[in-house]
C-alpha atoms as a PDB file:
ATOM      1  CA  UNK A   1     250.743 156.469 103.440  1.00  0.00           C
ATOM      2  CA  UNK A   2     251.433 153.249 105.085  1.00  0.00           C
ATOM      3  CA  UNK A   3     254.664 153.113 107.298  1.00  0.00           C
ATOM      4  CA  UNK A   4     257.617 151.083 105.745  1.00  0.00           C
ATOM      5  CA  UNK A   5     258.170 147.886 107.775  1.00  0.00           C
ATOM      6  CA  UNK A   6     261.171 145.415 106.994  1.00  0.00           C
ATOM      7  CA  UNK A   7     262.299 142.631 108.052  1.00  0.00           C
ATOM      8  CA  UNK A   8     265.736 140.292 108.219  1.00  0.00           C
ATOM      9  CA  UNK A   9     265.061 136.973 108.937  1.00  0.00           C
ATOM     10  CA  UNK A  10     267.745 134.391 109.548  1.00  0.00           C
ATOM     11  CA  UNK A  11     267.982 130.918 110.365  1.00  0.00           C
ATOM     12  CA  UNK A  12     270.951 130.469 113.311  1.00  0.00           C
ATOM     13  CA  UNK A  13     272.472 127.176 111.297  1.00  0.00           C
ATOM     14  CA  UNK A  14     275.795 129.217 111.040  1.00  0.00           C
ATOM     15  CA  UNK A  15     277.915 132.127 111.712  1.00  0.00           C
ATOM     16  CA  UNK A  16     276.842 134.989 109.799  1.00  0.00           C
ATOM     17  CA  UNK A  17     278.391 135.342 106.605  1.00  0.00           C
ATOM     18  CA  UNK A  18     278.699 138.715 104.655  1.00  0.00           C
ATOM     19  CA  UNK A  19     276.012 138.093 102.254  1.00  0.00           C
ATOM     20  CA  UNK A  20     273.308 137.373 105.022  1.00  0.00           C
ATOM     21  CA  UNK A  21     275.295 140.545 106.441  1.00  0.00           C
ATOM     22  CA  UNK A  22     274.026 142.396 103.266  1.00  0.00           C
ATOM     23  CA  UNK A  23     270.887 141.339 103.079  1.00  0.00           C
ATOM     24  CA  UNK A  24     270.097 142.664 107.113  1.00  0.00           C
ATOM     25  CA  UNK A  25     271.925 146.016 106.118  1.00  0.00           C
ATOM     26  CA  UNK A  26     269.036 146.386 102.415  1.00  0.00           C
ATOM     27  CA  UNK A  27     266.220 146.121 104.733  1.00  0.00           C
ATOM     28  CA  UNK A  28     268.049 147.693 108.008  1.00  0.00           C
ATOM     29  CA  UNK A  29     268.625 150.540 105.161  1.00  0.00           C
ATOM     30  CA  UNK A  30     265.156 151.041 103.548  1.00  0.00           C
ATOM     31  CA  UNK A  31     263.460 150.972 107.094  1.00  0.00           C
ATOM     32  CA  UNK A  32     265.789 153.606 108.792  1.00  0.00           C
ATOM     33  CA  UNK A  33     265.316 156.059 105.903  1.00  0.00           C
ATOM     34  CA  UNK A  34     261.805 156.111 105.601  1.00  0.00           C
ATOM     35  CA  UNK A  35     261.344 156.400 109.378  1.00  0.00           C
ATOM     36  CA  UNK A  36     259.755 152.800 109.488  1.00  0.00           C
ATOM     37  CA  UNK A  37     260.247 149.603 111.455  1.00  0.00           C
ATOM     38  CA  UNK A  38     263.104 147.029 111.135  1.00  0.00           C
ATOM     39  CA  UNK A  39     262.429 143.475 112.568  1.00  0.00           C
ATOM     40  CA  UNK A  40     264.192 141.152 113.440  1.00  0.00           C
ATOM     41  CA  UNK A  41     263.222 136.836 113.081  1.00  0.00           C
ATOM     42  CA  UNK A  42     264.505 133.748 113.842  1.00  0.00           C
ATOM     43  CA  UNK A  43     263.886 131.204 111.055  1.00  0.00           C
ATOM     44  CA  UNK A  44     264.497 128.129 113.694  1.00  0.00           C
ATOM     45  CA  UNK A  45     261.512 125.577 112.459  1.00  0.00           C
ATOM     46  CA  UNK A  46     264.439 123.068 111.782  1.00  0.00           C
ATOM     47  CA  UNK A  47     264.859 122.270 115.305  1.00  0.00           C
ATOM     48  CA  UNK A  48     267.743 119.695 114.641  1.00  0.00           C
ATOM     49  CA  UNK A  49     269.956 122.170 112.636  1.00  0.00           C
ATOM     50  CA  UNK A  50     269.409 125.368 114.598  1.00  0.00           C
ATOM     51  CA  UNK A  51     271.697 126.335 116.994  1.00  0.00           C
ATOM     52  CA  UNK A  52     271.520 128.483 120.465  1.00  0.00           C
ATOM     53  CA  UNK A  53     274.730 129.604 120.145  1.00  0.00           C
ATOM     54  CA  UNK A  54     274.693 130.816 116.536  1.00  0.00           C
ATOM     55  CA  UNK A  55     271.463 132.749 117.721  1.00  0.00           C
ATOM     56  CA  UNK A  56     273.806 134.330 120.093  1.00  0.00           C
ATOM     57  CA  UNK A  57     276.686 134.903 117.944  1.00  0.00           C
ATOM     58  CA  UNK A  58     274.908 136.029 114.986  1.00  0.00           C
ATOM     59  CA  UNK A  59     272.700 138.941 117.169  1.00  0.00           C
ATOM     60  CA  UNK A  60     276.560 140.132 118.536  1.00  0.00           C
ATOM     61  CA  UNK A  61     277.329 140.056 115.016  1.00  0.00           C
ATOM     62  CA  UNK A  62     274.276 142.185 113.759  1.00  0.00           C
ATOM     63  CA  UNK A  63     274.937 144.757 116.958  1.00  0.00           C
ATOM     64  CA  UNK A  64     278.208 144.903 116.233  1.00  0.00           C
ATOM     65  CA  UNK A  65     277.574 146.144 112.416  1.00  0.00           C
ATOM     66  CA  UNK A  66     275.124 148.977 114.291  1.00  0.00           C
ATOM     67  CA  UNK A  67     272.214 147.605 113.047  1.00  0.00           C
ATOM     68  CA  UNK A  68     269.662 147.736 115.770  1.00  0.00           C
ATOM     69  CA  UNK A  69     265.882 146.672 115.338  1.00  0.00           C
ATOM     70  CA  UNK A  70     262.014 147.529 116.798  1.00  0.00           C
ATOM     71  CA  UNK A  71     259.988 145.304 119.157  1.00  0.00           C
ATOM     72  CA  UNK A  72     261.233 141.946 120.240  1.00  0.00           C
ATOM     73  CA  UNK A  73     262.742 139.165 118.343  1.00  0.00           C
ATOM     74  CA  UNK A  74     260.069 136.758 116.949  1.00  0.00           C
ATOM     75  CA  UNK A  75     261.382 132.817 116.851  1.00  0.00           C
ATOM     76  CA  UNK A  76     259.134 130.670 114.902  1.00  0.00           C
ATOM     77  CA  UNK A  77     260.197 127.864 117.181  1.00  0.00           C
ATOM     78  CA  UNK A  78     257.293 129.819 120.115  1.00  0.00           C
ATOM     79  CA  UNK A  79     254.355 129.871 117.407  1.00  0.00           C
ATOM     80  CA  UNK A  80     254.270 126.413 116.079  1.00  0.00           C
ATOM     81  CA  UNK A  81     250.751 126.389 117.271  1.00  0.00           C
ATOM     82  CA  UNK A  82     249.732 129.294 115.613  1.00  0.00           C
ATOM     83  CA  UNK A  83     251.375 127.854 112.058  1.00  0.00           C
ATOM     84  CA  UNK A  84     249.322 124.380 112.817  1.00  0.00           C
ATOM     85  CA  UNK A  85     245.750 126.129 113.213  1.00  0.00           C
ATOM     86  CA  UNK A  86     246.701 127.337 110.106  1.00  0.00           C
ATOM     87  CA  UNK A  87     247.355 124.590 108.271  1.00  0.00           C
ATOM     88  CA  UNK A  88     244.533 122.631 109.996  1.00  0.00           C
ATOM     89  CA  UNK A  89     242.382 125.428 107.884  1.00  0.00           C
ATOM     90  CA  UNK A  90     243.653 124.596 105.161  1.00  0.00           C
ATOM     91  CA  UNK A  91     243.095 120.927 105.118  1.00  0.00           C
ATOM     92  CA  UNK A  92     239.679 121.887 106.288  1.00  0.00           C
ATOM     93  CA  UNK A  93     238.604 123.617 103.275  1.00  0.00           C
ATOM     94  CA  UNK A  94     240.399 120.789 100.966  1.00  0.00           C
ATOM     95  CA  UNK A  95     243.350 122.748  99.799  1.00  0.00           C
ATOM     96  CA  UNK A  96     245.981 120.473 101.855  1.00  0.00           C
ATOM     97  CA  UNK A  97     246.449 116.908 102.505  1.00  0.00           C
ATOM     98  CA  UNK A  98     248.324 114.621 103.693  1.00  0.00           C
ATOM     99  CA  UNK A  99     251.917 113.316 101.884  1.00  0.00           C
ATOM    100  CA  UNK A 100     253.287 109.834 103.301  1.00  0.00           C
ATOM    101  CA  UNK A 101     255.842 109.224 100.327  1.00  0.00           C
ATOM    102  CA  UNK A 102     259.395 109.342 101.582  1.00  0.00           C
ATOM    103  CA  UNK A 103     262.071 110.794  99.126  1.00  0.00           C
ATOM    104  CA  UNK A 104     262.849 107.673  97.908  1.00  0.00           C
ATOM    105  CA  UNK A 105     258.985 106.728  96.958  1.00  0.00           C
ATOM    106  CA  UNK A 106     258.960 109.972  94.677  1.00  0.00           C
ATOM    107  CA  UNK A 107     262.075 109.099  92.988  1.00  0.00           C
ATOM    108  CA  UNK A 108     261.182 105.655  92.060  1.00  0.00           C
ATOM    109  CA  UNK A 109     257.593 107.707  91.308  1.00  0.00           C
ATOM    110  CA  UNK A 110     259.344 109.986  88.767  1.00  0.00           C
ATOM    111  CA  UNK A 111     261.676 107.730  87.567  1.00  0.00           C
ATOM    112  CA  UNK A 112     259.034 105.281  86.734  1.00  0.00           C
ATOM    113  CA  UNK A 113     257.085 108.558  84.977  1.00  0.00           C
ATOM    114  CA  UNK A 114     259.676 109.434  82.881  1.00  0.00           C
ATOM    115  CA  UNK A 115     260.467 112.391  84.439  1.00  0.00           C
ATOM    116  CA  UNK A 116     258.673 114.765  86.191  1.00  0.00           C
ATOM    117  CA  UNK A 117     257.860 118.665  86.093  1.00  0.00           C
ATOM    118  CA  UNK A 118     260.676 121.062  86.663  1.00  0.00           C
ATOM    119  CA  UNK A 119     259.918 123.661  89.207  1.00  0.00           C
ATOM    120  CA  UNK A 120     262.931 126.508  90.935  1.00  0.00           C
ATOM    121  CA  UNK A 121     264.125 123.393  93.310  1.00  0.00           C
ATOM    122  CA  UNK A 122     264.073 120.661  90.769  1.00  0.00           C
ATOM    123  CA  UNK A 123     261.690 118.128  89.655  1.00  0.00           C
ATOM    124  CA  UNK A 124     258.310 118.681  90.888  1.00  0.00           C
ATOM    125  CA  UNK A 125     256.249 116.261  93.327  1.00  0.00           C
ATOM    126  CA  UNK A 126     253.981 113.983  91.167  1.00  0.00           C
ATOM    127  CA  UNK A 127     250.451 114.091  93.422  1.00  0.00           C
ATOM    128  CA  UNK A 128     250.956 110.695  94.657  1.00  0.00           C
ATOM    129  CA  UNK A 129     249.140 110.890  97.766  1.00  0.00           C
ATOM    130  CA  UNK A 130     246.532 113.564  96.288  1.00  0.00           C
ATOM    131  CA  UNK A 131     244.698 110.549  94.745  1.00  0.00           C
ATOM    132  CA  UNK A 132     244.387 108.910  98.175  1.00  0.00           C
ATOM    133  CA  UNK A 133     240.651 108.660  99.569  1.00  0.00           C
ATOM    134  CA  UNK A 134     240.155 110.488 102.742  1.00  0.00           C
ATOM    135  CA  UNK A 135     239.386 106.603 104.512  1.00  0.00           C
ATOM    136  CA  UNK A 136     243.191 105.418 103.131  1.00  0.00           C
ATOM    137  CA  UNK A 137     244.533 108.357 104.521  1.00  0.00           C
ATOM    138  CA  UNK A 138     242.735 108.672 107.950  1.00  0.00           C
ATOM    139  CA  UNK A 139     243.998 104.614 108.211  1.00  0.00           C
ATOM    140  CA  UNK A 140     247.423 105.390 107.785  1.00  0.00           C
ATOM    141  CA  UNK A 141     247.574 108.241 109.719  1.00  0.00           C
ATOM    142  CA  UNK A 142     245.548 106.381 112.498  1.00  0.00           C
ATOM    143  CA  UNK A 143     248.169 103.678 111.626  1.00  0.00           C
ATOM    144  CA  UNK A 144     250.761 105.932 112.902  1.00  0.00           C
ATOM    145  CA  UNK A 145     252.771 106.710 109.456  1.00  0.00           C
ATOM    146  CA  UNK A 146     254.824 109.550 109.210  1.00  0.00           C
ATOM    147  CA  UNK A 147     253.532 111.934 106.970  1.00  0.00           C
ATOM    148  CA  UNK A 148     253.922 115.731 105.521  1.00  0.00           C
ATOM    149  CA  UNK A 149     250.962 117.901 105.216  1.00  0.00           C
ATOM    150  CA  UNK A 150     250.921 119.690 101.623  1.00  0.00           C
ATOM    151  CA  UNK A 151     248.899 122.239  99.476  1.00  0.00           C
ATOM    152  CA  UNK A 152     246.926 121.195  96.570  1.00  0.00           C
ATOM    153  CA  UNK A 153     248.713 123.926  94.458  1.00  0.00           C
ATOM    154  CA  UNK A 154     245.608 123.035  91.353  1.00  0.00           C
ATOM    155  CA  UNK A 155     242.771 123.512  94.064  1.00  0.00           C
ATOM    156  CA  UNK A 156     244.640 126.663  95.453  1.00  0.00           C
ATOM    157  CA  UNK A 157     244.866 128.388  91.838  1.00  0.00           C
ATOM    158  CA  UNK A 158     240.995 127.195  91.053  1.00  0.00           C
ATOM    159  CA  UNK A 159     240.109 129.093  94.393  1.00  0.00           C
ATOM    160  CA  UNK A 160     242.217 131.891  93.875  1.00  0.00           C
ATOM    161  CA  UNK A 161     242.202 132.661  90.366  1.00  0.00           C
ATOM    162  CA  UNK A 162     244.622 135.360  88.495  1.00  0.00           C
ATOM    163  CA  UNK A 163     247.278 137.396  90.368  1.00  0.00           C
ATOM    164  CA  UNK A 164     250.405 139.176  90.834  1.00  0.00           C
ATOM    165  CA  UNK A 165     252.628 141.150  92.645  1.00  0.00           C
ATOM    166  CA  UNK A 166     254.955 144.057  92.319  1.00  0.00           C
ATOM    167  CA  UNK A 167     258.966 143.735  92.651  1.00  0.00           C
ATOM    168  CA  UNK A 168     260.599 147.101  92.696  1.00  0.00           C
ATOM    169  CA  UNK A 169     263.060 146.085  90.003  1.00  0.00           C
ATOM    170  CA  UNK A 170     260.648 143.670  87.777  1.00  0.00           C
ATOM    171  CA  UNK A 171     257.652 145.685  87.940  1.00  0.00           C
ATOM    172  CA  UNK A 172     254.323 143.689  87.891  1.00  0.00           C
ATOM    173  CA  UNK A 173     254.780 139.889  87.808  1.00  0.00           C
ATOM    174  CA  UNK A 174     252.110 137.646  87.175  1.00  0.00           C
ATOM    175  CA  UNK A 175     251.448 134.838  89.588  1.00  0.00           C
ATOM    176  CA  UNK A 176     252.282 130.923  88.805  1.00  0.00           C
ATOM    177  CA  UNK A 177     249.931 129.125  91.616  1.00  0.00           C
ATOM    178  CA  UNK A 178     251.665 125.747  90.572  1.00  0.00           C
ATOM    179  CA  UNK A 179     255.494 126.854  89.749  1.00  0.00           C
ATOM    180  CA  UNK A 180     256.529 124.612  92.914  1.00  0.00           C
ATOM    181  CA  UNK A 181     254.127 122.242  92.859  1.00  0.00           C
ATOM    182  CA  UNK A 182     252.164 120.778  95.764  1.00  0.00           C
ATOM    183  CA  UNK A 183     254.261 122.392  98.186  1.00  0.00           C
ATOM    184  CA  UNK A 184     254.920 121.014 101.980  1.00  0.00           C
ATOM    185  CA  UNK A 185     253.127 123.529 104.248  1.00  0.00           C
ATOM    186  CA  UNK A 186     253.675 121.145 107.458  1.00  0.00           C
ATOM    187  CA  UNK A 187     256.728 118.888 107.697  1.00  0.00           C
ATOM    188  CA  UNK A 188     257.070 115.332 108.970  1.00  0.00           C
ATOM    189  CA  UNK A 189     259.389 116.896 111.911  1.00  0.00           C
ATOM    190  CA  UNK A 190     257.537 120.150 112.119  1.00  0.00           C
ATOM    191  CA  UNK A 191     254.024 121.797 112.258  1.00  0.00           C
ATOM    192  CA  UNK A 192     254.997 124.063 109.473  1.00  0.00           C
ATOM    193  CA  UNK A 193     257.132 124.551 106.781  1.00  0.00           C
ATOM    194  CA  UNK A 194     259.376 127.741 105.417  1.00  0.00           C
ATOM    195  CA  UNK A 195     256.688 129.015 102.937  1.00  0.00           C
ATOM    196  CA  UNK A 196     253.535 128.825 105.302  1.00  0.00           C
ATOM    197  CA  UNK A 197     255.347 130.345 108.425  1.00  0.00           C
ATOM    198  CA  UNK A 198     256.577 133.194 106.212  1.00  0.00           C
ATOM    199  CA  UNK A 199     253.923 133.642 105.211  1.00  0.00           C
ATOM    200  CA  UNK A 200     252.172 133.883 108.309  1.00  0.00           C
ATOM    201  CA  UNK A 201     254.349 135.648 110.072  1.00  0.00           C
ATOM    202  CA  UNK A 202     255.197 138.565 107.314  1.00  0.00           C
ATOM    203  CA  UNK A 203     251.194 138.905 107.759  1.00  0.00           C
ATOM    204  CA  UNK A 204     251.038 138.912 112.150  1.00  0.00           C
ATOM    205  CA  UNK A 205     254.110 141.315 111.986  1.00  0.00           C
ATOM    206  CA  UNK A 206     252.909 143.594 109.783  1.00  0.00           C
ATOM    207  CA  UNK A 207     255.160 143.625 107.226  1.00  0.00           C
ATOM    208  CA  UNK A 208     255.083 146.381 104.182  1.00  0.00           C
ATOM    209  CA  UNK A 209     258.341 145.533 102.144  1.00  0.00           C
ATOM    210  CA  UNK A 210     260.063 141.848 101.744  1.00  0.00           C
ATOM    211  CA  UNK A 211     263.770 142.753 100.594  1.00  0.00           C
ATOM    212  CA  UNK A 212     265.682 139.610 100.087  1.00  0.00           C
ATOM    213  CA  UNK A 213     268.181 138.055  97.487  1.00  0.00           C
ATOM    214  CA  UNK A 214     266.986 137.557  94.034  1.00  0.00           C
ATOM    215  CA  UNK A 215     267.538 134.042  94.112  1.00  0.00           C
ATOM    216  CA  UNK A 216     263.882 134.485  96.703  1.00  0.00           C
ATOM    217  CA  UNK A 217     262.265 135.415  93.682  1.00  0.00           C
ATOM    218  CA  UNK A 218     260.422 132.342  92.416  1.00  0.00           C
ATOM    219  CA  UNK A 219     259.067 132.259  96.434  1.00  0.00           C
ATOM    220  CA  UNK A 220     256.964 135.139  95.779  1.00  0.00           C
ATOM    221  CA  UNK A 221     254.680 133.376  93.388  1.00  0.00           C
ATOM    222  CA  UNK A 222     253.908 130.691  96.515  1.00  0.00           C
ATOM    223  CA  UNK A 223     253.866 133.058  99.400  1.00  0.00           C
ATOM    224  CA  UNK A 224     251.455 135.686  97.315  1.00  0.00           C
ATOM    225  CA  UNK A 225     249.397 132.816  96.591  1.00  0.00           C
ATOM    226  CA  UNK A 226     249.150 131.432 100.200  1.00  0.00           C
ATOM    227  CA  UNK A 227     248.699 135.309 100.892  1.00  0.00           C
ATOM    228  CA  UNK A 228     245.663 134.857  98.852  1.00  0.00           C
ATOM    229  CA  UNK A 229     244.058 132.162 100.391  1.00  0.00           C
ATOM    230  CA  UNK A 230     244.358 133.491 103.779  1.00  0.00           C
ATOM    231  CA  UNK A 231     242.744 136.715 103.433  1.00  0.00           C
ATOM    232  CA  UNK A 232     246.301 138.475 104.050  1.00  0.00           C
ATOM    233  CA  UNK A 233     247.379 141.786 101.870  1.00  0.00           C
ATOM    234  CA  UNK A 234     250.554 141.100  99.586  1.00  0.00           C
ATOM    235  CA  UNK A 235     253.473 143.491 100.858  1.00  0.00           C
ATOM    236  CA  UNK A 236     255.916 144.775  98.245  1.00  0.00           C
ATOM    237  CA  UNK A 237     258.685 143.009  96.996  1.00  0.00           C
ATOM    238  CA  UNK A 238     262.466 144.006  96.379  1.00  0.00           C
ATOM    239  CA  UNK A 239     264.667 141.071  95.301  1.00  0.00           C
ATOM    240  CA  UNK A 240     268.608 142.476  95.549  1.00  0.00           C
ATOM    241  CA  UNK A 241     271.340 140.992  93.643  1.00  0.00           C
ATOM    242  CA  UNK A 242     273.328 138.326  95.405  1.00  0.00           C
ATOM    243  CA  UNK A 243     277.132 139.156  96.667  1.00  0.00           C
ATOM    244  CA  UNK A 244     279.318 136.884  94.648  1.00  0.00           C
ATOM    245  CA  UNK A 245     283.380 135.916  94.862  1.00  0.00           C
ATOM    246  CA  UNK A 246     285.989 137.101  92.508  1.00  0.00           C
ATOM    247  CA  UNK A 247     284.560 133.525  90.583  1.00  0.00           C
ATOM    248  CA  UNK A 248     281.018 135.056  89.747  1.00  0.00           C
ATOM    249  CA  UNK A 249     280.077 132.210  92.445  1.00  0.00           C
ATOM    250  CA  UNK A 250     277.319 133.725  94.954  1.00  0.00           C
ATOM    251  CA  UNK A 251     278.172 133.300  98.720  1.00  0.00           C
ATOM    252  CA  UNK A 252     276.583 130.874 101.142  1.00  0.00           C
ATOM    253  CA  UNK A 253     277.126 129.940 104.412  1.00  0.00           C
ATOM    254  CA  UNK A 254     277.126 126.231 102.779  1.00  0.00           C
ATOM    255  CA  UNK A 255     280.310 126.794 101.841  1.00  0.00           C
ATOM    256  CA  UNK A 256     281.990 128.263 104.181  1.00  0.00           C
ATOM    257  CA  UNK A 257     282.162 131.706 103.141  1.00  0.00           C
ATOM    258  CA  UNK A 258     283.435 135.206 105.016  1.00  0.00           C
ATOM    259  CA  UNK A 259     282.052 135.246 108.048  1.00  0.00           C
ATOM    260  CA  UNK A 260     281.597 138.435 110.013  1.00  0.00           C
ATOM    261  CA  UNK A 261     283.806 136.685 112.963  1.00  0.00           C
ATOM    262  CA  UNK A 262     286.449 135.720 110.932  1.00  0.00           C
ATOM    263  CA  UNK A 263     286.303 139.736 109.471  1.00  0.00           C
ATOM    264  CA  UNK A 264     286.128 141.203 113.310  1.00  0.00           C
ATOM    265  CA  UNK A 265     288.609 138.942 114.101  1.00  0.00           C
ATOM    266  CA  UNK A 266     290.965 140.064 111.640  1.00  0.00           C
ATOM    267  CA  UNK A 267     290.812 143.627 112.529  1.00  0.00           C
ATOM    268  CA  UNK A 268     288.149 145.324 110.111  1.00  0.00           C
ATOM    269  CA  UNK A 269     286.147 147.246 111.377  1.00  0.00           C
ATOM    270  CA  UNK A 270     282.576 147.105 111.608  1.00  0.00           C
ATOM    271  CA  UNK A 271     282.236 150.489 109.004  1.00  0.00           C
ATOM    272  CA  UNK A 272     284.489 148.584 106.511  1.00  0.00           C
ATOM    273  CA  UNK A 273     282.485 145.799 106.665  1.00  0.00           C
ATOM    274  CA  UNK A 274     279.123 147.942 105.895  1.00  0.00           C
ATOM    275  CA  UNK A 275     281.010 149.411 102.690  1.00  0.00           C
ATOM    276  CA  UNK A 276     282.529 146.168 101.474  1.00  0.00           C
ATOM    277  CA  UNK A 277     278.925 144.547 101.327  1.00  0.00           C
ATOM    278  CA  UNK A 278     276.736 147.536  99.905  1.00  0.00           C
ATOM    279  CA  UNK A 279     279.793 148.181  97.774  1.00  0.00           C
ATOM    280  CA  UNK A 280     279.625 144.239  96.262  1.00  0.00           C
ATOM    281  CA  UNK A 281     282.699 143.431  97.412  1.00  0.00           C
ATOM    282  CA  UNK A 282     284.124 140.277  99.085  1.00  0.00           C
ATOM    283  CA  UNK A 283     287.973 141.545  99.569  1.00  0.00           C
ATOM    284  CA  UNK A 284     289.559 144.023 101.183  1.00  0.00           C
ATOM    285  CA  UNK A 285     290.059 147.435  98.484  1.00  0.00           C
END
């Protein structure tokens, strides 16, 4: 039977807040009781937002809770090569090109469309630069224009055909190859982008078992089908409910939220903490 292997995988923008804090303690959880791996990743592509202090702060934070994890800490901010040969394959074999529309080009785009397909994030991007010849796009990349690097997601389904995956609460789910679009798989700022280093690193780190918050759930239908392209087997999936305030309104560390400092420095303690998030609760009992 293959070993369970999970991982948590923040990004150090912020102080940890309790519902990251849940999420670590799920897959911290499922690894330790199946005498399996837990992993731990930093999520630090966005150079400009990520933090070395909130690295810092947020591993004291995870100690401090007694989670501990196997092997060292992966930061996708050392493998940006390995997420560029990647992507370079892709564009190789057609599947990817290059995107020089700036936000404001695809608004005007879809405003002057009518509208545009809805995906999990919002309207979907209209294929502007998909009808580009390769000689207009080698001239404005040789022209120095900044530019994204996405996946044809009609291309991608034609190559991969039919598929699915299993969530432990949903059971089978059958895979939409174009739910998000032509997703960004390299941005302007970055040799990859959230999906495709996921991706590749769930695959290079062996990972059995995904458990993140539901709201992750549309994700799986990209990452499976990037799993698909690459040769890579699909892990399992478990998508957990979301902690929420007394207001039904999920926390984020957008807004501020309970962060495990503010708790520690409060005076709970780091086994009251544990209960209040597996328990679902954001206040003290």
């Amino acid at each position: 039977m293959q070993p369970v292997v999970t991982r948590f995988a923040p990004s150090p923008t912020g102080l940890l807040h309790l519902g990251s804090a849940y999420s670590a303690l799920v897959a911290w959880t499922r690894a330790r009781e199946a005498g399996g791996r837990f992993l731990l990743r930093i999520e630090d592509i966005d150079t400009g937002r990520c933090r070395p202090e909130f690295e810092a702060a947020l591993l004291g934070d995870l100690r401090w809770l007694g989670l501990d994890w196997d092997g060292e800490v992966r930061r996708q901010s050392e493998h940006f090569d390995t997420y560029h040969r990647v992507v370079e394959g892709l564009a190789g074999r057609g599947l990817a090109y290059p995107c020089f529309c700036t936000r404001a080009d695809i608004a005007r785009e879809i405003a002057g469309s009518g509208g545009a397909p809805h995906g999990p994030d919002g309207p979907l991007y209209p294929g502007t630069c998909r009808q580009l010849s390769p000689a207009e796009r080698r001239q404005r990349i040789d022209a120095g224009h900044d530019h994204c690097i996405r996946l044809d997601a009609g291309r991608a389904a034609l190559e991969v055909g039919p598929y699915a995956f299993v969530d432990e609460g949903q059971g089978r789910i059958e895979g939409q190859p174009v739910l998000a679009g032509d997703i960004v798989v390299a941005r302007k700022d970055a040799p990859t982008s959230y999906h495709l280093a996921v991706t590749v690193d769930d695959h290079l780190q062996g990972v059995t078992l995904v458990t993140r918050g539901d709201d992750l759930l549309p994700s799986a239908h990209v990452q499976v089908l990037l799993q698909r392209l690459l040769g890579y087997a699909t892990p399992g999936y478990s998508h957990h409910r979301l902690l929420a305030d007394a207001t039904g309104r999920r926390l984020a560390k957008r807004h501020g939220d309970l962060t495990i400092r503010s708790l520690r420095e409060s005076g709970v303690t780091a086994e009251e903490v544990r209960h209040r998030a597996l328990a679902g609760r954001t206040a003290a009992p």
